[in-house]
PDB file of N, CA and C in Angstrom:
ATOM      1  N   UNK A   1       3.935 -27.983  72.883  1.00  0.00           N
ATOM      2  CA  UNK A   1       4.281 -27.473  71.571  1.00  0.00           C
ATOM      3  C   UNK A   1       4.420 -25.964  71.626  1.00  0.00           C
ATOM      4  N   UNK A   2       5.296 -25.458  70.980  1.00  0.00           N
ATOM      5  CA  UNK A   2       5.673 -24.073  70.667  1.00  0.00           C
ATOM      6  C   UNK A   2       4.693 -23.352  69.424  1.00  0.00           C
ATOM      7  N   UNK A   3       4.408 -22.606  69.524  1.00  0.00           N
ATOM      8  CA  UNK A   3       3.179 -21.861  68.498  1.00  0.00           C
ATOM      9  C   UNK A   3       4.402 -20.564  67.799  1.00  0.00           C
ATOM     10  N   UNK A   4       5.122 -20.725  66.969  1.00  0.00           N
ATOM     11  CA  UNK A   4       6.312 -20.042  66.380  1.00  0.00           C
ATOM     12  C   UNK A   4       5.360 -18.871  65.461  1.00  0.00           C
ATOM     13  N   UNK A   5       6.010 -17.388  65.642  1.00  0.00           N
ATOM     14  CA  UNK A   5       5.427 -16.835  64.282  1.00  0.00           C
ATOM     15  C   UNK A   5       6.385 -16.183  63.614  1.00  0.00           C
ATOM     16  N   UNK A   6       6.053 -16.906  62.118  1.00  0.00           N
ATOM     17  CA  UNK A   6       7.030 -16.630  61.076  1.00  0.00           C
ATOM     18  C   UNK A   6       6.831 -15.240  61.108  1.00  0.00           C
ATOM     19  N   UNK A   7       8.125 -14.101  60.183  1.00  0.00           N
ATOM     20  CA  UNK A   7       7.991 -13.519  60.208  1.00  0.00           C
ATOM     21  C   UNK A   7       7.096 -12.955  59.078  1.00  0.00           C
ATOM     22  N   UNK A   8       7.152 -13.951  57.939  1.00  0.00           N
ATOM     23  CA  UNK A   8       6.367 -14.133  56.729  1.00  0.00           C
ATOM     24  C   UNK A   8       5.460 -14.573  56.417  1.00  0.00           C
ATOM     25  N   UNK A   9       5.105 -15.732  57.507  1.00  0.00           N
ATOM     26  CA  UNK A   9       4.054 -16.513  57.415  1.00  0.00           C
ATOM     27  C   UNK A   9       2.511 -16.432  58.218  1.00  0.00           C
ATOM     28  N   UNK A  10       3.211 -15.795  59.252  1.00  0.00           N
ATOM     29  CA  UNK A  10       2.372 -15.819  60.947  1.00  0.00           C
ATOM     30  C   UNK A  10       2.792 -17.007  61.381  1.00  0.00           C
ATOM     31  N   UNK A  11       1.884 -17.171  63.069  1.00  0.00           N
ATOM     32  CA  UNK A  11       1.757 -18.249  63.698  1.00  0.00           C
ATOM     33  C   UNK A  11       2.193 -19.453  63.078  1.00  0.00           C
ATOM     34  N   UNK A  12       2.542 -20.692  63.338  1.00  0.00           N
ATOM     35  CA  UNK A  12       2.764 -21.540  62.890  1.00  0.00           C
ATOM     36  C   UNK A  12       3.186 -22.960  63.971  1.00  0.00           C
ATOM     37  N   UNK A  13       2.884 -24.230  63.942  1.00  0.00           N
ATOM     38  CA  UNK A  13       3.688 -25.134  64.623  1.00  0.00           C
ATOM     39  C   UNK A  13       4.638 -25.248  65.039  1.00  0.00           C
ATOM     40  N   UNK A  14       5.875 -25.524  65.631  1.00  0.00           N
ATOM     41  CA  UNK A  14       7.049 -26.077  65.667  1.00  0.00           C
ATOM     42  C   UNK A  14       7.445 -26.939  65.114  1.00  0.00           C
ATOM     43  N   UNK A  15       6.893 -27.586  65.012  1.00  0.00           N
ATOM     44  CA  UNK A  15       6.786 -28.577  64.046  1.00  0.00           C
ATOM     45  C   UNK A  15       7.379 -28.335  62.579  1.00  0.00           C
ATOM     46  N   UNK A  16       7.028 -27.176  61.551  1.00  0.00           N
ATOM     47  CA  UNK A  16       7.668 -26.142  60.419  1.00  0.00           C
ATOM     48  C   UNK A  16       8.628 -26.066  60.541  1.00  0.00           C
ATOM     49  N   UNK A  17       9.445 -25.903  61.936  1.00  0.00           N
ATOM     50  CA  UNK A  17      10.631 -25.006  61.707  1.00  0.00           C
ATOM     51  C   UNK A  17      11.560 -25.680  62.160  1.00  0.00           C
ATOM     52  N   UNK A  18      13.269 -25.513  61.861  1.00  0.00           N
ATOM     53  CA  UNK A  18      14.522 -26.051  62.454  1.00  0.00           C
ATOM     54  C   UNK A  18      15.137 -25.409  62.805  1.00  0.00           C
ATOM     55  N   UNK A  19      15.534 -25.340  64.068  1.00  0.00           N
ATOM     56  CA  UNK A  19      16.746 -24.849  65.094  1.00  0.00           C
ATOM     57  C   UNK A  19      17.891 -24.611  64.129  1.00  0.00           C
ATOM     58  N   UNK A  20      18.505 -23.280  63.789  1.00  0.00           N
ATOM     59  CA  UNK A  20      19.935 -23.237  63.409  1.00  0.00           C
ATOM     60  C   UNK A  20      21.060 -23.182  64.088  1.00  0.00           C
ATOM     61  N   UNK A  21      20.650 -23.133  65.442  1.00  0.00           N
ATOM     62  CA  UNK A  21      21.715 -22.464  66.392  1.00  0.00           C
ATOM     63  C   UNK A  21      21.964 -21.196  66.799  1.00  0.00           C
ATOM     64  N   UNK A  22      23.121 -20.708  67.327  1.00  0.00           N
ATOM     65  CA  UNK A  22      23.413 -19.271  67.968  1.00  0.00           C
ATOM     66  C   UNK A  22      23.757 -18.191  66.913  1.00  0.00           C
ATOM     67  N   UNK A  23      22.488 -17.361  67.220  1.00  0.00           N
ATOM     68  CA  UNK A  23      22.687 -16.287  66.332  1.00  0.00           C
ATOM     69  C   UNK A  23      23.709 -15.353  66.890  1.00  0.00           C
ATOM     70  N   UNK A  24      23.932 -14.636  65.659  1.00  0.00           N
ATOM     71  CA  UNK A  24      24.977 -13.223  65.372  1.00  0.00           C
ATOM     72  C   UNK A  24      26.334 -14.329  65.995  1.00  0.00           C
ATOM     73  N   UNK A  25      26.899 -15.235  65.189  1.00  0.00           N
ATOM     74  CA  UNK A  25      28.241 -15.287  65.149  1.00  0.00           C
ATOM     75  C   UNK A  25      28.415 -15.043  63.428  1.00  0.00           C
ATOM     76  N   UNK A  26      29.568 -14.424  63.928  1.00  0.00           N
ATOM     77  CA  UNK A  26      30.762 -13.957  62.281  1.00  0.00           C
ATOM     78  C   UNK A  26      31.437 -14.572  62.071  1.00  0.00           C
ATOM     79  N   UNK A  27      30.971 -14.804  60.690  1.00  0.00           N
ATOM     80  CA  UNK A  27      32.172 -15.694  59.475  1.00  0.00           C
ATOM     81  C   UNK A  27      33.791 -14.231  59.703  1.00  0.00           C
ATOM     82  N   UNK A  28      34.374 -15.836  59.927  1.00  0.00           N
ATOM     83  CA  UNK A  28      35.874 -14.899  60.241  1.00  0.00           C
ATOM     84  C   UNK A  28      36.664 -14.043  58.534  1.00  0.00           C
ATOM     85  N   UNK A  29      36.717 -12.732  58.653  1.00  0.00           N
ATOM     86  CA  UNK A  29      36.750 -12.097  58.089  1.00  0.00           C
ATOM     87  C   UNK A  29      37.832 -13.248  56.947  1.00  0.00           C
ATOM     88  N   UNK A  30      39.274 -13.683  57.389  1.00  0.00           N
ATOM     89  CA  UNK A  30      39.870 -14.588  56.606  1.00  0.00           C
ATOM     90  C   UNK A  30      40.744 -15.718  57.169  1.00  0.00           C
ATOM     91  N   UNK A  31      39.430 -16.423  56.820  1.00  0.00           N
ATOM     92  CA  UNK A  31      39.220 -17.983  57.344  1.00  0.00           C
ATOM     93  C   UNK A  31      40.722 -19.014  57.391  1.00  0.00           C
ATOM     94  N   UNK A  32      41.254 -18.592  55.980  1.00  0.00           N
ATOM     95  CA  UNK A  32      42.456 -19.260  55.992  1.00  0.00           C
ATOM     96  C   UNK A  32      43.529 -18.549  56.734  1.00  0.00           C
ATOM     97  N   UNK A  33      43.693 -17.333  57.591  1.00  0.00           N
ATOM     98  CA  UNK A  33      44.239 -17.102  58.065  1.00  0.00           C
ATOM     99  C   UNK A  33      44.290 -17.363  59.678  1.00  0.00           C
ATOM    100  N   UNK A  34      43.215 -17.808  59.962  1.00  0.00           N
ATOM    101  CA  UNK A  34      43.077 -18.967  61.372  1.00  0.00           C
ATOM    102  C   UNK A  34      44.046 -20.034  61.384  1.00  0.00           C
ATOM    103  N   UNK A  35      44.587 -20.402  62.782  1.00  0.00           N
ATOM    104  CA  UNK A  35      45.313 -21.750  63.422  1.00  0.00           C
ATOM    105  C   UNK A  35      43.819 -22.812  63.040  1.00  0.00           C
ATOM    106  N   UNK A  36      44.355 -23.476  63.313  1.00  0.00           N
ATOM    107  CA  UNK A  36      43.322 -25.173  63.462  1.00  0.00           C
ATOM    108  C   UNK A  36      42.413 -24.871  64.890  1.00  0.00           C
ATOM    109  N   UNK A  37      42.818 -24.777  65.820  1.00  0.00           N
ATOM    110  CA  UNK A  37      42.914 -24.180  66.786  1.00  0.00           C
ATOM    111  C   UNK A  37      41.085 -22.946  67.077  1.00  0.00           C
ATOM    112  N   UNK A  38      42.019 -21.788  66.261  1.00  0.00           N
ATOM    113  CA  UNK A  38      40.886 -20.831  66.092  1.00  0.00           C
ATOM    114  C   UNK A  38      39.884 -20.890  65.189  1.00  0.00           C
ATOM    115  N   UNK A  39      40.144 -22.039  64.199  1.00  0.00           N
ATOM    116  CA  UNK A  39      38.541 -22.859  63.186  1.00  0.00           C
ATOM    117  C   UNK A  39      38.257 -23.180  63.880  1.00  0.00           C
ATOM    118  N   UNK A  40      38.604 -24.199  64.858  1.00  0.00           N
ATOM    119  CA  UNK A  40      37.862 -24.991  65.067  1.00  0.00           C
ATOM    120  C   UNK A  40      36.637 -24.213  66.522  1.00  0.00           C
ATOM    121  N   UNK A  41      37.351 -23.284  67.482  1.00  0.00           N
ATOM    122  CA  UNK A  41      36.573 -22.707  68.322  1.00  0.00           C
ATOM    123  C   UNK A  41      35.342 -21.690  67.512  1.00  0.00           C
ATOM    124  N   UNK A  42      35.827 -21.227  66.015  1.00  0.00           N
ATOM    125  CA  UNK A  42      34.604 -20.510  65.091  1.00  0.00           C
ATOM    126  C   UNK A  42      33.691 -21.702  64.996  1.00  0.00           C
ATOM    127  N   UNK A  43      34.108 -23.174  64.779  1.00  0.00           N
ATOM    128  CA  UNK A  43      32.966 -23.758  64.084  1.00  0.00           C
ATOM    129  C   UNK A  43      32.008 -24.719  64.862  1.00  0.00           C
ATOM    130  N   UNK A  44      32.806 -25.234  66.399  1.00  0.00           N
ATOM    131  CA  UNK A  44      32.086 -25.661  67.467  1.00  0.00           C
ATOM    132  C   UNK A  44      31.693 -25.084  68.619  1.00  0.00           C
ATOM    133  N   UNK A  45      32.657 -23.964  69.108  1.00  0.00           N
ATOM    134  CA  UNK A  45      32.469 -23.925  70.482  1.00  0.00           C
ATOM    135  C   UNK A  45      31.637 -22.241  70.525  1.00  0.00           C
ATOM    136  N   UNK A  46      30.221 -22.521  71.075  1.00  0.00           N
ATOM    137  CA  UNK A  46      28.566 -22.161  71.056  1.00  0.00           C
ATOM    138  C   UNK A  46      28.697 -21.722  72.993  1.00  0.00           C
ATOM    139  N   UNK A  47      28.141 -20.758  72.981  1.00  0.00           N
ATOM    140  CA  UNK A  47      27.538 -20.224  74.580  1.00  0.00           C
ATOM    141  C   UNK A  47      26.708 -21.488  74.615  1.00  0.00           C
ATOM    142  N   UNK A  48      25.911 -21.875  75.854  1.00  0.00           N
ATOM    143  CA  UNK A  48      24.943 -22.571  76.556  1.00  0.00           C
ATOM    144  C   UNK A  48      24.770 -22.139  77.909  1.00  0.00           C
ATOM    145  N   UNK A  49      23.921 -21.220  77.561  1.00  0.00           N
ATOM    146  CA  UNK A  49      23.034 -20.265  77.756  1.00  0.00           C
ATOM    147  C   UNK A  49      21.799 -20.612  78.982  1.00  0.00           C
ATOM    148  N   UNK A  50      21.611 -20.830  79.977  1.00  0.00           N
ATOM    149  CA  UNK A  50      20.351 -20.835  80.417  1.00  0.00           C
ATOM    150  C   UNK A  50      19.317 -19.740  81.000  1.00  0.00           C
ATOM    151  N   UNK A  51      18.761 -19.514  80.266  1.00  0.00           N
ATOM    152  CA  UNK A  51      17.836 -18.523  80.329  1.00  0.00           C
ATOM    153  C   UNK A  51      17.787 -17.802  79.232  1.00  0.00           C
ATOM    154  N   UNK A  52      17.900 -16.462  78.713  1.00  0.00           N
ATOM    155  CA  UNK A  52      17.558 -15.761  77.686  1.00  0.00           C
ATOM    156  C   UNK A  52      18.594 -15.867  76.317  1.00  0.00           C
ATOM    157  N   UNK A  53      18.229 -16.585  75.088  1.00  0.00           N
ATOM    158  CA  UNK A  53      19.612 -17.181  74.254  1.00  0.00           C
ATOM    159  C   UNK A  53      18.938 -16.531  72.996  1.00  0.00           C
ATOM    160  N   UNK A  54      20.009 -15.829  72.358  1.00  0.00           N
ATOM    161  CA  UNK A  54      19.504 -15.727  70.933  1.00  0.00           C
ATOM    162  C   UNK A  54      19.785 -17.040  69.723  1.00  0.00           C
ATOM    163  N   UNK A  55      19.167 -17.182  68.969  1.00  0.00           N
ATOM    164  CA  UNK A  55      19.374 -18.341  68.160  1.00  0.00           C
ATOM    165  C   UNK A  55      18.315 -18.404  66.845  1.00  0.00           C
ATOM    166  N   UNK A  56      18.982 -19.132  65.849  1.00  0.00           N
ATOM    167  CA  UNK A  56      18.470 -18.878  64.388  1.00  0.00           C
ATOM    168  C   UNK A  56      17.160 -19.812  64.371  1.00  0.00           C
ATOM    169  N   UNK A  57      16.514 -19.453  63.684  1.00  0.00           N
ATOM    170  CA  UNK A  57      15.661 -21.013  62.926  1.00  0.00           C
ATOM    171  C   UNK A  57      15.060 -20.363  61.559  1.00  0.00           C
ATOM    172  N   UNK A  58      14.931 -21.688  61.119  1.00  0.00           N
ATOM    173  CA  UNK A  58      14.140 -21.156  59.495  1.00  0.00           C
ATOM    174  C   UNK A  58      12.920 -22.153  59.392  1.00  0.00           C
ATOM    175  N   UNK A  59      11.754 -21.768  58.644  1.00  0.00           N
ATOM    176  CA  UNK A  59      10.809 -21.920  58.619  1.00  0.00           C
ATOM    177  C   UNK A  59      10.942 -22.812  57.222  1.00  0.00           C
ATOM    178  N   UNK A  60      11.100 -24.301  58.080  1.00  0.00           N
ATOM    179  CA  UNK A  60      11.901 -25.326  56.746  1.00  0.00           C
ATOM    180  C   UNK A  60      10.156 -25.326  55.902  1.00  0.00           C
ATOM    181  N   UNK A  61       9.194 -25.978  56.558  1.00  0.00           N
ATOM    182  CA  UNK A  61       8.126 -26.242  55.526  1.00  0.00           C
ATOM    183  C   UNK A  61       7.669 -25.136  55.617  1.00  0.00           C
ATOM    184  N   UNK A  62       7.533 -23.947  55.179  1.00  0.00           N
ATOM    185  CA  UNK A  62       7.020 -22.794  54.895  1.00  0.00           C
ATOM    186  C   UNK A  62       7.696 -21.993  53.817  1.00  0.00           C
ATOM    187  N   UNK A  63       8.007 -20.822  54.262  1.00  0.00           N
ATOM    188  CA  UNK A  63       8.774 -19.953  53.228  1.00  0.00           C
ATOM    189  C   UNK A  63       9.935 -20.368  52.927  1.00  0.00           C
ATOM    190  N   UNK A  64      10.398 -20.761  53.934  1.00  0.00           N
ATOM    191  CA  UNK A  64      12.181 -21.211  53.973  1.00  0.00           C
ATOM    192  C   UNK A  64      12.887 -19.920  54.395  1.00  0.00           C
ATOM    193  N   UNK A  65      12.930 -19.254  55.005  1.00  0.00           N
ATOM    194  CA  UNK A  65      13.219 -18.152  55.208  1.00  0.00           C
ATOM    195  C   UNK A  65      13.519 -17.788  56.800  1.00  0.00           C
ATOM    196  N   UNK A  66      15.140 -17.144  56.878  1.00  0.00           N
ATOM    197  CA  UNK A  66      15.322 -17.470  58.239  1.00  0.00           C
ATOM    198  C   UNK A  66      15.901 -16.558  59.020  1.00  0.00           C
ATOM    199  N   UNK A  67      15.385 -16.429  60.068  1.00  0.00           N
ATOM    200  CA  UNK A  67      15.256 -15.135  61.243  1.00  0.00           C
ATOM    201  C   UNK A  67      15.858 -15.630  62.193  1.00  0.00           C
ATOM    202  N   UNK A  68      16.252 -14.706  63.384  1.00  0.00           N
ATOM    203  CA  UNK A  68      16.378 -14.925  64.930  1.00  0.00           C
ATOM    204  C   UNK A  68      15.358 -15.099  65.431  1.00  0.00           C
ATOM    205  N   UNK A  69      15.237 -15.431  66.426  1.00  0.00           N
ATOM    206  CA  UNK A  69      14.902 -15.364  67.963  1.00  0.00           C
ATOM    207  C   UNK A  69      15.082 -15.606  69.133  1.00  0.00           C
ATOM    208  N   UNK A  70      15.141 -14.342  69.951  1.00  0.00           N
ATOM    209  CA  UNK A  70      15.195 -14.408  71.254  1.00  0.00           C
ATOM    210  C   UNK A  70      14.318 -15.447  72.294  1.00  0.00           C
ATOM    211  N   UNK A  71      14.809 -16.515  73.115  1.00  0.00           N
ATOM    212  CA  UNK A  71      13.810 -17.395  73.721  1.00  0.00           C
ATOM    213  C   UNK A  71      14.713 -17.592  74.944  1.00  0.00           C
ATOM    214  N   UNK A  72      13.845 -17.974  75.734  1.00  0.00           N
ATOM    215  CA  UNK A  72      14.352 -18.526  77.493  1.00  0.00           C
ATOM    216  C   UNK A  72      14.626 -19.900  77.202  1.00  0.00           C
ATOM    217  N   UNK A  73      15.835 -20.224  77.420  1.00  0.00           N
ATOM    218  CA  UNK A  73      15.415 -21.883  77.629  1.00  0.00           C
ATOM    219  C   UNK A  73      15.025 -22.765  78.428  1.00  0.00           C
ATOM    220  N   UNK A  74      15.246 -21.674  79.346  1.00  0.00           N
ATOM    221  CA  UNK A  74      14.336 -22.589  80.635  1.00  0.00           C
ATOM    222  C   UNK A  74      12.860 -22.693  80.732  1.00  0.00           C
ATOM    223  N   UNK A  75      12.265 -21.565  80.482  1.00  0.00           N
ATOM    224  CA  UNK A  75      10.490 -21.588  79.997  1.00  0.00           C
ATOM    225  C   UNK A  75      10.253 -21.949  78.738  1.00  0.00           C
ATOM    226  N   UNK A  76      10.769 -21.086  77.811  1.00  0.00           N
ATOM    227  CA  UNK A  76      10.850 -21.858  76.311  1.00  0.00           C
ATOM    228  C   UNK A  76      10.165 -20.119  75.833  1.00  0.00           C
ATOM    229  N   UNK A  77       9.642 -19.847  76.828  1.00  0.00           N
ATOM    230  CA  UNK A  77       8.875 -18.440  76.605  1.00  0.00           C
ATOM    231  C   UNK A  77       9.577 -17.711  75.372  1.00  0.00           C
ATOM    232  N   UNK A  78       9.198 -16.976  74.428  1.00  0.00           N
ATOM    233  CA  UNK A  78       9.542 -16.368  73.294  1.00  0.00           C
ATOM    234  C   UNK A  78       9.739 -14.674  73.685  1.00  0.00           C
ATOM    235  N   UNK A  79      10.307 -14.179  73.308  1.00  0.00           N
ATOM    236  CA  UNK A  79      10.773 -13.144  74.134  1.00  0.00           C
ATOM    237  C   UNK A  79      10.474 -12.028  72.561  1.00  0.00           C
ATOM    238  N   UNK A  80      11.385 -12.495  71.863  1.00  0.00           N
ATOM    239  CA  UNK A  80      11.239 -11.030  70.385  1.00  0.00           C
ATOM    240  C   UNK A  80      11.263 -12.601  68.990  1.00  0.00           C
ATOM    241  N   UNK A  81      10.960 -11.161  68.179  1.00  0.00           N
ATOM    242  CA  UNK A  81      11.247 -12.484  66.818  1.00  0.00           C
ATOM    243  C   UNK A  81      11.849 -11.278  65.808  1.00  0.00           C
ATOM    244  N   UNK A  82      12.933 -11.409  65.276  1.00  0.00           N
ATOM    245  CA  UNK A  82      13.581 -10.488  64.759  1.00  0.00           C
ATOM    246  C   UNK A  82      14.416 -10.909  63.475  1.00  0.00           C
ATOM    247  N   UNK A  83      14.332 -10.101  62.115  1.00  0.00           N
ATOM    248  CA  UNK A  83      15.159 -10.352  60.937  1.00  0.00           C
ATOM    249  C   UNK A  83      16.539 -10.851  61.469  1.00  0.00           C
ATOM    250  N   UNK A  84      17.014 -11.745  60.115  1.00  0.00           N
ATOM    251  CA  UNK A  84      18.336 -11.747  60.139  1.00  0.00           C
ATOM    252  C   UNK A  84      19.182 -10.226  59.620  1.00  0.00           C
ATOM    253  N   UNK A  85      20.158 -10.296  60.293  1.00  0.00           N
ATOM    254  CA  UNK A  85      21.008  -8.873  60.467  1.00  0.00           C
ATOM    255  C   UNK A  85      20.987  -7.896  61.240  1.00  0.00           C
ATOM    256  N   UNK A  86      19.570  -8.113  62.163  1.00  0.00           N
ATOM    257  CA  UNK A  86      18.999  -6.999  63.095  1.00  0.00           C
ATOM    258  C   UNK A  86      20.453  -7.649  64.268  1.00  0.00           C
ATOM    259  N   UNK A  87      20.327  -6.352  64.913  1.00  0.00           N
ATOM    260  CA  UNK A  87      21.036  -6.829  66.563  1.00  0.00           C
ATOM    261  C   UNK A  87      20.055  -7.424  67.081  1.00  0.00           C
ATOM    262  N   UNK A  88      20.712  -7.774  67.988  1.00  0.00           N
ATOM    263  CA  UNK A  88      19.739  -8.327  69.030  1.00  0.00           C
ATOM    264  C   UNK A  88      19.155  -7.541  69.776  1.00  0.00           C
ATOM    265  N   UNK A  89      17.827  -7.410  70.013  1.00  0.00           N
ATOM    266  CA  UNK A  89      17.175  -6.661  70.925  1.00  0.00           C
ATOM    267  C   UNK A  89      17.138  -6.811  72.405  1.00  0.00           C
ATOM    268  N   UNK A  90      17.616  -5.464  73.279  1.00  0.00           N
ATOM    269  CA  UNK A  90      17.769  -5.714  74.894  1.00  0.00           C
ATOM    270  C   UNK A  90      16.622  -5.742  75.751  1.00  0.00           C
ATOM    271  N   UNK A  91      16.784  -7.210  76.257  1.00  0.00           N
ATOM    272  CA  UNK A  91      15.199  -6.876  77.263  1.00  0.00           C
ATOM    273  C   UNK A  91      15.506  -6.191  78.288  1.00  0.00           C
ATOM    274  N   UNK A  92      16.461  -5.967  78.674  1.00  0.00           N
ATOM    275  CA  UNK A  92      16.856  -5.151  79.956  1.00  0.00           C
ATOM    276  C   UNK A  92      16.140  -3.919  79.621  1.00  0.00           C
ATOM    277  N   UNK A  93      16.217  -3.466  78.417  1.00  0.00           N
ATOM    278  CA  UNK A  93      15.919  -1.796  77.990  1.00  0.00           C
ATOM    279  C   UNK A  93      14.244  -1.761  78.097  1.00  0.00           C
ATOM    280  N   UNK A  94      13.915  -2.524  78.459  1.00  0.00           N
ATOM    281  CA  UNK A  94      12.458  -2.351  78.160  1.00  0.00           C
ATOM    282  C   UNK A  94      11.645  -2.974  77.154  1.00  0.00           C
ATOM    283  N   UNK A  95      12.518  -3.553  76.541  1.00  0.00           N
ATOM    284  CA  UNK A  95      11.445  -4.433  75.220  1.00  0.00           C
ATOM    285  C   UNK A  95      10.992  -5.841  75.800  1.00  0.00           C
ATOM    286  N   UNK A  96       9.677  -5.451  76.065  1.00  0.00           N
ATOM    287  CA  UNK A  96       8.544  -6.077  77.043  1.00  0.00           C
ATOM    288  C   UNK A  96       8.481  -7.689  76.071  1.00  0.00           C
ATOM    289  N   UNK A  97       8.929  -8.489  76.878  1.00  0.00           N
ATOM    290  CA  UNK A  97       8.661  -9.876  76.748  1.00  0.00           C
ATOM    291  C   UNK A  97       7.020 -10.443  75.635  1.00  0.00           C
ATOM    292  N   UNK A  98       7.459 -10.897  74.198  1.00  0.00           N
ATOM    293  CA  UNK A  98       6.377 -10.801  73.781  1.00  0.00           C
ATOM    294  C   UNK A  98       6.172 -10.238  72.688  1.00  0.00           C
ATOM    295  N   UNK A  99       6.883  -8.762  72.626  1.00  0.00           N
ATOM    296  CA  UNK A  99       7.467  -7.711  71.529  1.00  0.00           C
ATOM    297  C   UNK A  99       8.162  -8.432  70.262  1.00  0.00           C
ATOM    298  N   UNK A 100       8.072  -7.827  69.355  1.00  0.00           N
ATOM    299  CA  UNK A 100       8.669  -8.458  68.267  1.00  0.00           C
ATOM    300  C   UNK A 100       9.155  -7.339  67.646  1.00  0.00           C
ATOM    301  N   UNK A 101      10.410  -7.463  66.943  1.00  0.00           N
ATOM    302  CA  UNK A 101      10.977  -6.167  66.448  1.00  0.00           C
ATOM    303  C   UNK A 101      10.712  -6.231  64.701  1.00  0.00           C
ATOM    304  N   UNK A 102       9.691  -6.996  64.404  1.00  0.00           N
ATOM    305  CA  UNK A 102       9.006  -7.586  62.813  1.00  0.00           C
ATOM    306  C   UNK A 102       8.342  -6.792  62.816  1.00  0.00           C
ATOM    307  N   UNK A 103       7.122  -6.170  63.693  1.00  0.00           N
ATOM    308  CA  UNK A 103       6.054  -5.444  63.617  1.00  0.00           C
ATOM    309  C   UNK A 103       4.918  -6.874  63.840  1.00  0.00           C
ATOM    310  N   UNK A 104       5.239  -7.712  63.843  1.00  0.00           N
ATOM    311  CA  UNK A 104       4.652  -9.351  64.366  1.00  0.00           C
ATOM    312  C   UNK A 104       4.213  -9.645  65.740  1.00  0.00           C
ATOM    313  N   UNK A 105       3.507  -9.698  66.603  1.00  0.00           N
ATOM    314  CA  UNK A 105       3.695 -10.399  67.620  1.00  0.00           C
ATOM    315  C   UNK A 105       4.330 -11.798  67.336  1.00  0.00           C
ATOM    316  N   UNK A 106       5.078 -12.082  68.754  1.00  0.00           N
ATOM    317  CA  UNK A 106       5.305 -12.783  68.966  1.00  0.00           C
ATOM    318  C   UNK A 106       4.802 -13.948  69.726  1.00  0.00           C
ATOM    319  N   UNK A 107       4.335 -14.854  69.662  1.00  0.00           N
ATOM    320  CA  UNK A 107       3.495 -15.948  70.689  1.00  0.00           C
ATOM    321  C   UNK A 107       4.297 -16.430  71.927  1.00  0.00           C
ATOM    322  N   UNK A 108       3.960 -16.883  72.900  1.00  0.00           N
ATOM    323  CA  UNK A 108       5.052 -17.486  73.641  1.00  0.00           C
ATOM    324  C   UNK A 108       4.464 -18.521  73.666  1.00  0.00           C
ATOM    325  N   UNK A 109       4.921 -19.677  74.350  1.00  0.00           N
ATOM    326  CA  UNK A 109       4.127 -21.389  74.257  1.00  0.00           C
ATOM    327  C   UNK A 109       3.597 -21.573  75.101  1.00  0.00           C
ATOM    328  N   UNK A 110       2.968 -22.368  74.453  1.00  0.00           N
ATOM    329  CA  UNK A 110       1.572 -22.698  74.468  1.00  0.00           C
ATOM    330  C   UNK A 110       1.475 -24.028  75.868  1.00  0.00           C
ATOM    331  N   UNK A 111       0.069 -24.383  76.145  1.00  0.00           N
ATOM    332  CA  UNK A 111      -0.343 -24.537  77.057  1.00  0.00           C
ATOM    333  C   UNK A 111       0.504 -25.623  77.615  1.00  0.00           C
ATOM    334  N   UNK A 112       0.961 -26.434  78.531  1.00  0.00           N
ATOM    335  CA  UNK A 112       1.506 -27.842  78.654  1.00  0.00           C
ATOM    336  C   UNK A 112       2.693 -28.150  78.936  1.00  0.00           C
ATOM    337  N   UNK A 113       3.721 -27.176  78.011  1.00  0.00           N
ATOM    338  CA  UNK A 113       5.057 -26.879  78.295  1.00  0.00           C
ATOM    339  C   UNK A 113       5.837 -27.064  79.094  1.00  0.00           C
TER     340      UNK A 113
END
């Protein structure tokens, strides 16, 4: 199990929360001015990512309220936990695995994994 911390809530289960998918994609400035073609690559076609992926979730039984986060998918390890609208934060630059750009720690998971 993943030990998630809201940014509102704290710590919390995995269990609380739902996967939204890949963060920081843009609603196309004008949608009806897309081919079929270029909807359809806005509305399915997602990086898959192994190793460090940014991606949404919201904290369905809690606040409801919904942030990024940075996670490995291969460890599952939690890397940052960051507002919606923030960039994404670079671990290359030094933002030490763990860091949270909330002022939150971040947990990474837990034992078993």
């Amino acid at each position: 199990m993943l030990l998630i911390s809201c940014p509102n809530c704290g710590p919390r289960d995995e269990t609380e929360f739902h996967y939204g998918g890949q963060a920081h994609i843009a609603y196309p400035e004008n949608p009806n001015d897309l081919s079929d073609r270029e909807w359809a690559e806005y509305l399915f076609y997602r990086e898959n990512t192994k190793g460090t992926f940014a991606e949404r979730w919201v904290h369905s039984t809690g606040c409801r309220q919904w942030f990024n986060m940075l996670r490995d998918t291969v460890s599952y390890d939690i890397h940052s936990i960051y507002a919606m609208g923030q960039p994404r934060p670079d671990t290359q630059s030094g933002l030490a695995p763990g860091a949270a750009t909330t002022g939150a720690t971040a947990p990474t998971s837990s034992e078993g994994v």
